[in-house]
PDB file of N, CA and C in Angstrom:
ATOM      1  N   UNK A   1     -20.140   1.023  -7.947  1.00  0.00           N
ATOM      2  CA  UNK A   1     -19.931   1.233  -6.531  1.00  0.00           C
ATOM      3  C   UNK A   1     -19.922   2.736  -6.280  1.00  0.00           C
ATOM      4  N   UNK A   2     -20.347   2.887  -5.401  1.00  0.00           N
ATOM      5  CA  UNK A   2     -20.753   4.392  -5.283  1.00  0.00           C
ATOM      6  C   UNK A   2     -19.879   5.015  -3.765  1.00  0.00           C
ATOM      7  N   UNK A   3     -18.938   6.282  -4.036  1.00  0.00           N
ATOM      8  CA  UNK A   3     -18.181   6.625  -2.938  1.00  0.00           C
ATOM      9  C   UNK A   3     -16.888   6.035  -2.644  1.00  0.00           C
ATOM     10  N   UNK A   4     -16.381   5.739  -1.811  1.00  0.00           N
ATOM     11  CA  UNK A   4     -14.627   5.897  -2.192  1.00  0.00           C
ATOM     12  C   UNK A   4     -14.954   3.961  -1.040  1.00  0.00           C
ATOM     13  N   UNK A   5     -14.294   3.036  -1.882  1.00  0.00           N
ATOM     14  CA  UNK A   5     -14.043   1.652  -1.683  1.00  0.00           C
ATOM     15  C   UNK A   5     -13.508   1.548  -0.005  1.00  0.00           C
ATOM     16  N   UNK A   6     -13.093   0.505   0.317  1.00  0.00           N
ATOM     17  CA  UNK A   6     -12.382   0.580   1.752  1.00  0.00           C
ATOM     18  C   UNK A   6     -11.317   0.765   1.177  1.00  0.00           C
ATOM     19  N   UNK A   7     -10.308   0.028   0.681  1.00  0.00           N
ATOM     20  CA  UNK A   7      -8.561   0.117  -0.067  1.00  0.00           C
ATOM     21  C   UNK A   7      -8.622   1.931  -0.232  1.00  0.00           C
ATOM     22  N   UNK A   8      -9.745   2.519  -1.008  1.00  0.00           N
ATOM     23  CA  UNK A   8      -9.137   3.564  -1.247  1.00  0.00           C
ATOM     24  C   UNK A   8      -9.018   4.554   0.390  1.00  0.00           C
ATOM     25  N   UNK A   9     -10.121   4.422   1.147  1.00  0.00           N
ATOM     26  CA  UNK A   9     -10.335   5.038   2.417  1.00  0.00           C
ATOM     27  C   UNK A   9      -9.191   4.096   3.340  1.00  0.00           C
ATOM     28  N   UNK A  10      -8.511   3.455   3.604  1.00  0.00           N
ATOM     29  CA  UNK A  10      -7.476   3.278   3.737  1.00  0.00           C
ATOM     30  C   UNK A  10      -6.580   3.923   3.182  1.00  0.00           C
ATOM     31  N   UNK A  11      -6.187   3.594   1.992  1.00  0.00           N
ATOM     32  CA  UNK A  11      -4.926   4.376   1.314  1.00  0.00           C
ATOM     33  C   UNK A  11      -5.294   5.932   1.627  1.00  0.00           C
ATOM     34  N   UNK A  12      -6.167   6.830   1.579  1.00  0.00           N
ATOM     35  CA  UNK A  12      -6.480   8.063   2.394  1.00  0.00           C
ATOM     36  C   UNK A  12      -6.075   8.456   3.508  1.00  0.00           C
ATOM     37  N   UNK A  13      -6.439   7.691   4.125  1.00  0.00           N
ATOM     38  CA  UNK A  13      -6.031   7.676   5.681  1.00  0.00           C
ATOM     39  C   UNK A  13      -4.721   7.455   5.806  1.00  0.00           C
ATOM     40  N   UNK A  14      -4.032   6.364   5.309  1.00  0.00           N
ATOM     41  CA  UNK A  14      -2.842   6.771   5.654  1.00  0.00           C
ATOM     42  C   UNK A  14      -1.508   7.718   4.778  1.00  0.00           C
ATOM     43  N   UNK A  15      -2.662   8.660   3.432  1.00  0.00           N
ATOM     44  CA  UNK A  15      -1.978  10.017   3.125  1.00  0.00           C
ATOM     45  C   UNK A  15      -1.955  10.664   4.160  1.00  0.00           C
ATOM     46  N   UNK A  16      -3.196  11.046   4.598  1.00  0.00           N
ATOM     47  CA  UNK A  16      -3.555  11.839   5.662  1.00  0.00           C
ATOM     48  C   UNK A  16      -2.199  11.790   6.520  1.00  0.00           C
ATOM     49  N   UNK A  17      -2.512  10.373   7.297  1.00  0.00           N
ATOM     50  CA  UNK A  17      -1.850  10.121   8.444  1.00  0.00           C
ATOM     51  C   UNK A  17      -0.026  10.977   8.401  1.00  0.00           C
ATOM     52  N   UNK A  18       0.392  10.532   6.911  1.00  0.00           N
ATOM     53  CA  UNK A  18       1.881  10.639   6.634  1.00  0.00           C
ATOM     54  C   UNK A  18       1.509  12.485   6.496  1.00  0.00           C
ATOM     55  N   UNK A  19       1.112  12.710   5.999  1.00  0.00           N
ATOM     56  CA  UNK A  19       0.970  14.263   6.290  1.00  0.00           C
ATOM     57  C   UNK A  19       0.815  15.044   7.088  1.00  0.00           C
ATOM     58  N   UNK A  20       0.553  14.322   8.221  1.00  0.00           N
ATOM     59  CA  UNK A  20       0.086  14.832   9.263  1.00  0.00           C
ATOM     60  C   UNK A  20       1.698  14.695  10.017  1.00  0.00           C
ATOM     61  N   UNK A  21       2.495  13.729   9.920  1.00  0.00           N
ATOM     62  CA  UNK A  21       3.423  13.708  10.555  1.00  0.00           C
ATOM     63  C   UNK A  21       5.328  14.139   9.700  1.00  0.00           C
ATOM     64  N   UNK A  22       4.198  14.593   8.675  1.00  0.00           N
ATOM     65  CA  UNK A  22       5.668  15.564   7.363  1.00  0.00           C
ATOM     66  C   UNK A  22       6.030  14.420   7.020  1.00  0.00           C
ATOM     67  N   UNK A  23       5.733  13.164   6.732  1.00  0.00           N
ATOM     68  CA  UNK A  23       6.455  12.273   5.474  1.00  0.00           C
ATOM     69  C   UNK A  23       6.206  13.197   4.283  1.00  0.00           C
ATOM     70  N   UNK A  24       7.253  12.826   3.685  1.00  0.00           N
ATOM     71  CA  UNK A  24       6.828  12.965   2.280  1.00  0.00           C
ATOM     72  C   UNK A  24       7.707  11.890   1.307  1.00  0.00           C
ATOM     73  N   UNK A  25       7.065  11.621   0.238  1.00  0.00           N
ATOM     74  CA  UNK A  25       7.746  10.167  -0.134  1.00  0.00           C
ATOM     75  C   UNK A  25       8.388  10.699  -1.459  1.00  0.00           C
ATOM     76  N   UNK A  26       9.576  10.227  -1.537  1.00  0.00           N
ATOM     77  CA  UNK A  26      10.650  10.646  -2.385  1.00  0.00           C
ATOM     78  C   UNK A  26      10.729   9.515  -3.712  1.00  0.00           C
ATOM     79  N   UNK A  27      10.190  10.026  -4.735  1.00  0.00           N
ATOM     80  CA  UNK A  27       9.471   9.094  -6.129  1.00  0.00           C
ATOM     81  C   UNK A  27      10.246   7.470  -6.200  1.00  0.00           C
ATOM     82  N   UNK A  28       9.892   6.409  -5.473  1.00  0.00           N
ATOM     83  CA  UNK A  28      10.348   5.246  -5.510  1.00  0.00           C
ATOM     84  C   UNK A  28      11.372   5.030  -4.117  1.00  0.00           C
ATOM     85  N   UNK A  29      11.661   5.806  -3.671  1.00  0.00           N
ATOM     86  CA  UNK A  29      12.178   5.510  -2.404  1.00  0.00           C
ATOM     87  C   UNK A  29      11.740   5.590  -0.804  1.00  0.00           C
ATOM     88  N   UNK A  30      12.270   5.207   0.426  1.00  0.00           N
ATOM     89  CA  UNK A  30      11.692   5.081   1.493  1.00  0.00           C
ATOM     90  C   UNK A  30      10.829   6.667   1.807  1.00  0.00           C
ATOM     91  N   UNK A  31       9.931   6.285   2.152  1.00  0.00           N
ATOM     92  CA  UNK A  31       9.668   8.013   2.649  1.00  0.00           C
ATOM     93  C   UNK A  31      10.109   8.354   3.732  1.00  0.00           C
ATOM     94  N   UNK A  32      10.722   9.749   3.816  1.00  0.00           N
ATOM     95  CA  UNK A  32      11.654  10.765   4.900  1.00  0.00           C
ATOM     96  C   UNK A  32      11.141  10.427   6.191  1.00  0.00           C
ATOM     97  N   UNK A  33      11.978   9.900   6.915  1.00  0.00           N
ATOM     98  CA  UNK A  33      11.027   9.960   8.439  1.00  0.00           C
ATOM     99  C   UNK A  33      11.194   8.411   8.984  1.00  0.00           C
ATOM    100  N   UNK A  34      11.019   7.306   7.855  1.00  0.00           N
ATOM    101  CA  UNK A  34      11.148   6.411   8.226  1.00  0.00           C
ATOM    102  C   UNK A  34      12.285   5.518   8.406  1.00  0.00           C
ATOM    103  N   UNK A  35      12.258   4.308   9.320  1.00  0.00           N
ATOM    104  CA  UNK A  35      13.665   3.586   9.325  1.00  0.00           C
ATOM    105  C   UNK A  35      13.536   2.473   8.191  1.00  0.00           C
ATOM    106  N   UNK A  36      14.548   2.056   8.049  1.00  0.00           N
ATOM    107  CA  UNK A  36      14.698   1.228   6.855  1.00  0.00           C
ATOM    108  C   UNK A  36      14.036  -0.106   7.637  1.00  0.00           C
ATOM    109  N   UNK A  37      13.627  -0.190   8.527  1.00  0.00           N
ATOM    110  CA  UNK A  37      13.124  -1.325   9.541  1.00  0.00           C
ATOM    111  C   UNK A  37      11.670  -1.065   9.430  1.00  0.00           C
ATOM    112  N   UNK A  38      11.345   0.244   9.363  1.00  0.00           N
ATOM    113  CA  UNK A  38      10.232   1.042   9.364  1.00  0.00           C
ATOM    114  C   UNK A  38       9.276   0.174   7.314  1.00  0.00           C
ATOM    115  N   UNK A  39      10.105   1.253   7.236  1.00  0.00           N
ATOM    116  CA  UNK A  39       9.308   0.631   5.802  1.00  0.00           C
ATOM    117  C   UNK A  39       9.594  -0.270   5.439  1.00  0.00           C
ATOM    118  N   UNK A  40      10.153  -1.374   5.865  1.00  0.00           N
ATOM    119  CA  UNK A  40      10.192  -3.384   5.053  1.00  0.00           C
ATOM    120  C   UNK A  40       9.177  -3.264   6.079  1.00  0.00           C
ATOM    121  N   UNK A  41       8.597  -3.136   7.305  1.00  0.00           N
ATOM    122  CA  UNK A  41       7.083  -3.373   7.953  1.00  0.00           C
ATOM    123  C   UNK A  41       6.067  -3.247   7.406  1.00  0.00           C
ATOM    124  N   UNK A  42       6.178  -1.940   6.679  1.00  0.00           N
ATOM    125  CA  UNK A  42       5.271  -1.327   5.927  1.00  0.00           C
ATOM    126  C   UNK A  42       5.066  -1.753   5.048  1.00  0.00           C
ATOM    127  N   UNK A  43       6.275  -2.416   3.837  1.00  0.00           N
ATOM    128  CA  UNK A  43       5.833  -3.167   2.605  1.00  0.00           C
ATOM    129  C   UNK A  43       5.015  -4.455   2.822  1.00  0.00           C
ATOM    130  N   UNK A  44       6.181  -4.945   3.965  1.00  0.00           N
ATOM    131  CA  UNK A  44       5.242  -6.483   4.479  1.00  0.00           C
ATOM    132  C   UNK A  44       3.923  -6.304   4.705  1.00  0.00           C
ATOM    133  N   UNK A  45       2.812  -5.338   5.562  1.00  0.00           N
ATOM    134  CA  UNK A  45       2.169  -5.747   5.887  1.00  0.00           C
ATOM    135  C   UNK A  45       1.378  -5.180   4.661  1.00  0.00           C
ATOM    136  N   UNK A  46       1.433  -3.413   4.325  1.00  0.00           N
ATOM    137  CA  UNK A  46       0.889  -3.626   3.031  1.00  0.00           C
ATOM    138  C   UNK A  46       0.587  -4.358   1.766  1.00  0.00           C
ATOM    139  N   UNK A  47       1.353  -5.555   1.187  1.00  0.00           N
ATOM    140  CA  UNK A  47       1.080  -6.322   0.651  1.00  0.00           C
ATOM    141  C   UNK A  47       0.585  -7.515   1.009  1.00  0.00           C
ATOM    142  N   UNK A  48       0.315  -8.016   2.473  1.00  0.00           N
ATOM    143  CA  UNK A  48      -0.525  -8.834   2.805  1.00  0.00           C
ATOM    144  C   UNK A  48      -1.826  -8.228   2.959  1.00  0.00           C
ATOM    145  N   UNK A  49      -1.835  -7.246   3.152  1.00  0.00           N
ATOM    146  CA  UNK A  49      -3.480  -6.732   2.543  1.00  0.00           C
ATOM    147  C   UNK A  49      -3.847  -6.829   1.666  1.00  0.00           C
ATOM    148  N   UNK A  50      -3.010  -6.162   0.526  1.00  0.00           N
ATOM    149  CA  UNK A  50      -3.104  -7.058  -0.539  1.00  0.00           C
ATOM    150  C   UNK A  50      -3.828  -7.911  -1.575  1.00  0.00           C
ATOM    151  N   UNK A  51      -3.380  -8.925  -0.896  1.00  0.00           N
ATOM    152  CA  UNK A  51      -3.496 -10.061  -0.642  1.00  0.00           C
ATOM    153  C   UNK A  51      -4.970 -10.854  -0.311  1.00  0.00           C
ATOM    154  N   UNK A  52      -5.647  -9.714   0.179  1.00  0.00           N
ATOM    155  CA  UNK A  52      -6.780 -10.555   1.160  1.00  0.00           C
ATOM    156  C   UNK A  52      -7.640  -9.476   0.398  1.00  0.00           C
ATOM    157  N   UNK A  53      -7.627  -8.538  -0.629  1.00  0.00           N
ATOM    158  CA  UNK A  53      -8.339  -7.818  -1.064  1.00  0.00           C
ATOM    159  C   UNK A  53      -9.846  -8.694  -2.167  1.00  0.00           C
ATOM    160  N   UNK A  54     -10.901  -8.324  -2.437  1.00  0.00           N
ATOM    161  CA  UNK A  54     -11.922  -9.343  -3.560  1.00  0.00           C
ATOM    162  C   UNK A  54     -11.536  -8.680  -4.881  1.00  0.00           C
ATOM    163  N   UNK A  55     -11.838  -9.203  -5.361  1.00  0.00           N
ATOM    164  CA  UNK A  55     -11.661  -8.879  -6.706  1.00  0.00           C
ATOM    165  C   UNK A  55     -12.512  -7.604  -7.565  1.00  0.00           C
ATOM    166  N   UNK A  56     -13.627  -7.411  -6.763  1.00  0.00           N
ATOM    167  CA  UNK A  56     -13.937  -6.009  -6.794  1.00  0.00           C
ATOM    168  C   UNK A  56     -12.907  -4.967  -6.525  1.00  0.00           C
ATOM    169  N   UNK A  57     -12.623  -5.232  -5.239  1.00  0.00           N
ATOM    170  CA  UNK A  57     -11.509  -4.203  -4.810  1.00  0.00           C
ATOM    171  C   UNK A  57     -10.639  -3.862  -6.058  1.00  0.00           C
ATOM    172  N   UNK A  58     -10.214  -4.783  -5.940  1.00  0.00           N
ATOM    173  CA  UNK A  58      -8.220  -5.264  -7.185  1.00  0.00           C
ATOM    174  C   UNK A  58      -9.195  -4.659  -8.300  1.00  0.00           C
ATOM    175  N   UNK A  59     -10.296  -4.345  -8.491  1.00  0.00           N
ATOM    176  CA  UNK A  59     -10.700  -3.941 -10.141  1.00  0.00           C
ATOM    177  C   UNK A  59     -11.184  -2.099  -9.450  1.00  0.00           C
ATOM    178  N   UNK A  60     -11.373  -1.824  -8.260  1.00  0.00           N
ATOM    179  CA  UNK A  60     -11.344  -0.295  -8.099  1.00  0.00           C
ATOM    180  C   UNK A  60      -9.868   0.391  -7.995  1.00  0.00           C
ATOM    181  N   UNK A  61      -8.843  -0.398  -7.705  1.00  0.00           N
ATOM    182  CA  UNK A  61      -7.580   0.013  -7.356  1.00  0.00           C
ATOM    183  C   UNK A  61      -6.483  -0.342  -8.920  1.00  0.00           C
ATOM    184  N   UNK A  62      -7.463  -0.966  -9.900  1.00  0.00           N
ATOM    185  CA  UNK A  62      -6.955  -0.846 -11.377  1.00  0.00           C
ATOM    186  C   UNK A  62      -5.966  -2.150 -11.450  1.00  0.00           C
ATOM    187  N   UNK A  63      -6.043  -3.076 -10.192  1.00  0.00           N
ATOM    188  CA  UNK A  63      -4.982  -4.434 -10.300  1.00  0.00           C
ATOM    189  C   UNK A  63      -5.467  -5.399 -10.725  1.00  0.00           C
ATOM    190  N   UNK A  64      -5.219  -6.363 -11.440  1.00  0.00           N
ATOM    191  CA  UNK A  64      -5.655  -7.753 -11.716  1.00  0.00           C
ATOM    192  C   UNK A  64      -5.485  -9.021 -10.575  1.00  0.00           C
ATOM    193  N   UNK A  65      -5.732  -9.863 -10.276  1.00  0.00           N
ATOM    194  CA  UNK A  65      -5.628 -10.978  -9.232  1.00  0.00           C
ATOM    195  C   UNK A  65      -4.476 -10.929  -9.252  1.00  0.00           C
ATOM    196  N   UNK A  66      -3.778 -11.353 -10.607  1.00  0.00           N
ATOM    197  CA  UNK A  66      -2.417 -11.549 -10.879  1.00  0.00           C
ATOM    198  C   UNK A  66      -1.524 -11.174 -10.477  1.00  0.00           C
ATOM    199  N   UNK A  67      -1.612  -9.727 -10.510  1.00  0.00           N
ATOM    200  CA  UNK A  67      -0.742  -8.598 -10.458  1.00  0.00           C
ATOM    201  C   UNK A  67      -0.535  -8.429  -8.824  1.00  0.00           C
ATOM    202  N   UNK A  68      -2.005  -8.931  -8.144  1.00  0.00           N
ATOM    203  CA  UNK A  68      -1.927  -8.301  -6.934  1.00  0.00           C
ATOM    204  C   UNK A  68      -0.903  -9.557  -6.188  1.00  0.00           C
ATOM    205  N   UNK A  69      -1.390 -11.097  -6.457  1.00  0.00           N
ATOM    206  CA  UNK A  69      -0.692 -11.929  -6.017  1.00  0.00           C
ATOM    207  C   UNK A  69       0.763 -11.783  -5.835  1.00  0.00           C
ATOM    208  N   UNK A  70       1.241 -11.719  -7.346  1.00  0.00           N
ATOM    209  CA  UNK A  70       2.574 -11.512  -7.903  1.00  0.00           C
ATOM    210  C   UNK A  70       3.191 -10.398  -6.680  1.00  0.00           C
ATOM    211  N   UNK A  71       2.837  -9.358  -6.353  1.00  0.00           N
ATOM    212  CA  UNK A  71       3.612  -8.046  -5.803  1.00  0.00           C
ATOM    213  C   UNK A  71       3.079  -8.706  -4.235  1.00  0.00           C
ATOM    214  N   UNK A  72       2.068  -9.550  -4.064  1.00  0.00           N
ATOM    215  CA  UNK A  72       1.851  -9.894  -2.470  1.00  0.00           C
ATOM    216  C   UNK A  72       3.343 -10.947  -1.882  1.00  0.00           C
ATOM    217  N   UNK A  73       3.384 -11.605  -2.883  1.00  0.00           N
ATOM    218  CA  UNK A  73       4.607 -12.508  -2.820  1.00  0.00           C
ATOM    219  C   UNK A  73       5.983 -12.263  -2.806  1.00  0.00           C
ATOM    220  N   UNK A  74       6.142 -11.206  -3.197  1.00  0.00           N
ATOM    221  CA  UNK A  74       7.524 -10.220  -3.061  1.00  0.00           C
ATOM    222  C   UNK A  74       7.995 -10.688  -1.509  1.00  0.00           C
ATOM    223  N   UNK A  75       9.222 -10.715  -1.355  1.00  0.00           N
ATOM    224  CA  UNK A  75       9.672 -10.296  -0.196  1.00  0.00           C
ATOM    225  C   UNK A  75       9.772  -8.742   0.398  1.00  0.00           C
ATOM    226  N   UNK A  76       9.706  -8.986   1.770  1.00  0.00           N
ATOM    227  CA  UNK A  76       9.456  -7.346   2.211  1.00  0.00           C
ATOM    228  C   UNK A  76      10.208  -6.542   1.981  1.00  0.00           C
ATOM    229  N   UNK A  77      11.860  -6.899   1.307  1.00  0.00           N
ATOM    230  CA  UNK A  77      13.054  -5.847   1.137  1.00  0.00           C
ATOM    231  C   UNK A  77      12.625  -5.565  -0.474  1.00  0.00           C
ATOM    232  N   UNK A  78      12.471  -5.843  -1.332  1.00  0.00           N
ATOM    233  CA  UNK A  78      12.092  -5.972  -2.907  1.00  0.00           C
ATOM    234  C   UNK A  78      11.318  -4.806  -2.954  1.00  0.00           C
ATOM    235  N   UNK A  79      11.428  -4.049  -4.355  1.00  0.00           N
ATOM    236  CA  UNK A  79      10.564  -3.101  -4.602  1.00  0.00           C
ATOM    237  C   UNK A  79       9.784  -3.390  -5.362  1.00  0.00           C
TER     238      UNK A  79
END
């Protein structure tokens, strides 16, 4: 595959985005800025993407089906 996947131009965009507005994410915890309401949104919906990714994707982003299922199924408070 040639050039940067959608998952990764997503995940870009929203470095960008958080940089643009001074997040910065503190190694395993919520990043600065947000409400604790804020990021269980963020986990939720990020892992229903997830979720809906092909298996190409899950093999540019280094995940297995498995792996991706497993962490899609999490509840949104869970790390």
């Amino acid at each position: 595959m040639s050039g940067y996947s959608d998952v990764r131009l997503v995940l870009k965009s929203q470095e960008l985005q958080t940089q643009r507005h001074g997040v910065r994410v503190n190694s395993g915890a919520r990043p600065e800025g947000f409400t604790r309401w804020q990021w269980f949104w963020l986990c939720h919906r990020t892992r229903q993407q997830l979720n809906g990714l092909t298996a190409e994707q899950l093999h540019d982003i280094g995940l297995t089906a498995e792996q991706a299922r497993a962490e899609a199924l999490k509840a949104f408070w869970q790390r």
